[in-house]
Protein backbone atom coordinates (compact mmCIF):
# COMPACT_ATOMS: atom_id res chain seq x y z
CA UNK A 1 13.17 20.09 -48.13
CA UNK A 2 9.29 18.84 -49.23
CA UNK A 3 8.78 18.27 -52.62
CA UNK A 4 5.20 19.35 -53.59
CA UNK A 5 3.12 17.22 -55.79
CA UNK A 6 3.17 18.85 -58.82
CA UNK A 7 6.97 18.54 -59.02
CA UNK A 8 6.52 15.09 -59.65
CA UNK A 9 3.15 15.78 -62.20
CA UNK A 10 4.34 14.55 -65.80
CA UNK A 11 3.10 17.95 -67.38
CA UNK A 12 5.10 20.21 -65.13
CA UNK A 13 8.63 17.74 -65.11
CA UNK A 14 7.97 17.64 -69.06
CA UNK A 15 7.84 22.01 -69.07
CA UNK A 16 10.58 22.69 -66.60
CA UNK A 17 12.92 20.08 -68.78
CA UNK A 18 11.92 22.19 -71.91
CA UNK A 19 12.33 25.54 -70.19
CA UNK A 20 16.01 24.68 -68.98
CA UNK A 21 16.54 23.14 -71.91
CA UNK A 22 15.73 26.24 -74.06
CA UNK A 23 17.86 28.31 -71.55
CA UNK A 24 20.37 26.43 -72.09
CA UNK A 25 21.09 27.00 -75.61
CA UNK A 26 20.32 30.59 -75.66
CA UNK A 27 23.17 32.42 -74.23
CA UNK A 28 20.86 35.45 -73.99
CA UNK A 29 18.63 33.79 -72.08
CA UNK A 30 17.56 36.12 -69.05
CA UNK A 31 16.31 34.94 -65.43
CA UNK A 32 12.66 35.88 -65.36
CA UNK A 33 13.64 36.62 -61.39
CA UNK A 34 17.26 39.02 -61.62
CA UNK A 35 17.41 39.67 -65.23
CA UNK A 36 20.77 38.33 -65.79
CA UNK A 37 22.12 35.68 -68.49
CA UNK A 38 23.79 32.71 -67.16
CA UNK A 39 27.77 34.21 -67.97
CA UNK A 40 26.92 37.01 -65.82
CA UNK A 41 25.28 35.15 -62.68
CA UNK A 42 28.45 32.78 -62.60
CA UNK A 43 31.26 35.90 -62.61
CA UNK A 44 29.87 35.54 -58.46
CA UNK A 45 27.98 32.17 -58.19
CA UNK A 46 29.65 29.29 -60.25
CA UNK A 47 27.47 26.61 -59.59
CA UNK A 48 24.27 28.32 -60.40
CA UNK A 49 21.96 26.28 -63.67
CA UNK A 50 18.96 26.89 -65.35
CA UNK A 51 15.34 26.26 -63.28
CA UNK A 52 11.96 26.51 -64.45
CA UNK A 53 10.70 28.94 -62.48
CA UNK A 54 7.04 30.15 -61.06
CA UNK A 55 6.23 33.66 -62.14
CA UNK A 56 3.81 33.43 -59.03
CA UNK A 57 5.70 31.66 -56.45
CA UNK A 58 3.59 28.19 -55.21
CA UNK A 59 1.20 28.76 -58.60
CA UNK A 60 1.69 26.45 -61.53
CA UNK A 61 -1.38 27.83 -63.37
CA UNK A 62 0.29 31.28 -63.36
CA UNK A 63 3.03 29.68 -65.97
CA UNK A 64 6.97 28.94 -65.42
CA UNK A 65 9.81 30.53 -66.85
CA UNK A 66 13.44 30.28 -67.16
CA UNK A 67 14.97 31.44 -63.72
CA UNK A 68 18.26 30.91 -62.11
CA UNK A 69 18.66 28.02 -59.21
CA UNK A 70 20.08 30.51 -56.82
CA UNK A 71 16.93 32.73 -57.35
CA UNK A 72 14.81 29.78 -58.01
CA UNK A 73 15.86 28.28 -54.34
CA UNK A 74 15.59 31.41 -52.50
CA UNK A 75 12.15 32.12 -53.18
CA UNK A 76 11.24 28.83 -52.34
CA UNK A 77 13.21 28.84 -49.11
CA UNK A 78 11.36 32.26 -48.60
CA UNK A 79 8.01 31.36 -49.10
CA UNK A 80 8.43 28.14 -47.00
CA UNK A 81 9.73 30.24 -44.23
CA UNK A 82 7.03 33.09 -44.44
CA UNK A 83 4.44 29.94 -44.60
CA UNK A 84 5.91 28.04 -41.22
CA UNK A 85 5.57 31.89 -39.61
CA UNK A 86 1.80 32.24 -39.73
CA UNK A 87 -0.19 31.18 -36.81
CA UNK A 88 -2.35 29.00 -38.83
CA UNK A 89 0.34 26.59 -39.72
CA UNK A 90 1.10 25.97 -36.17
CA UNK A 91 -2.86 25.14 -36.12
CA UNK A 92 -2.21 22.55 -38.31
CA UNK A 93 0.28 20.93 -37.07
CA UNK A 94 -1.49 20.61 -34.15
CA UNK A 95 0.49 23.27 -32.19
């Protein structure tokens, strides 16, 4: 898995560790992504925690919000997948 830049930016590591940490104390916190509070996603997925996540996936300027890691992850691994599927990254990989 790439990290992209801006993970690492001090403004957006400084908003996603408010975000979670918001979600965190608010047990009616809702991800942004499935709608469902952190009691309900773990009844089926145990492991899952608090993200900050894109409300446009890939755009930091279109703001973050509180989103579950399992929801968080997928999109990512989604949009990764739909971007390694176009022609034009094969073009730039020299392919």
């Amino acid at each position: 898995m790439t990290t992209k830049p801006w993970h690492r930016d001090k403004r957006f590591v400084a908003m996603g560790r408010s975000i979670r940490a918001l979600a965190n104390v608010n047990p009616d916190t809702r991800c942004w992504r499935c709608g469902l509070t952190l009691a309900e996603i773990h009844q089926t997925r145990p492991n899952v925690t608090w993200d900050a996540g894109h409300l446009v996936d890939g755009n930091l300027d279109a703001g973050l919000a509180a989103e579950c890691s399992h929801c968080n992850r997928s999109a990512g691994a989604r949009k990764a997948n739909e971007e390694a599927a176009r022609p034009e990254h094969d073009n730039a990989l020299g392919l």
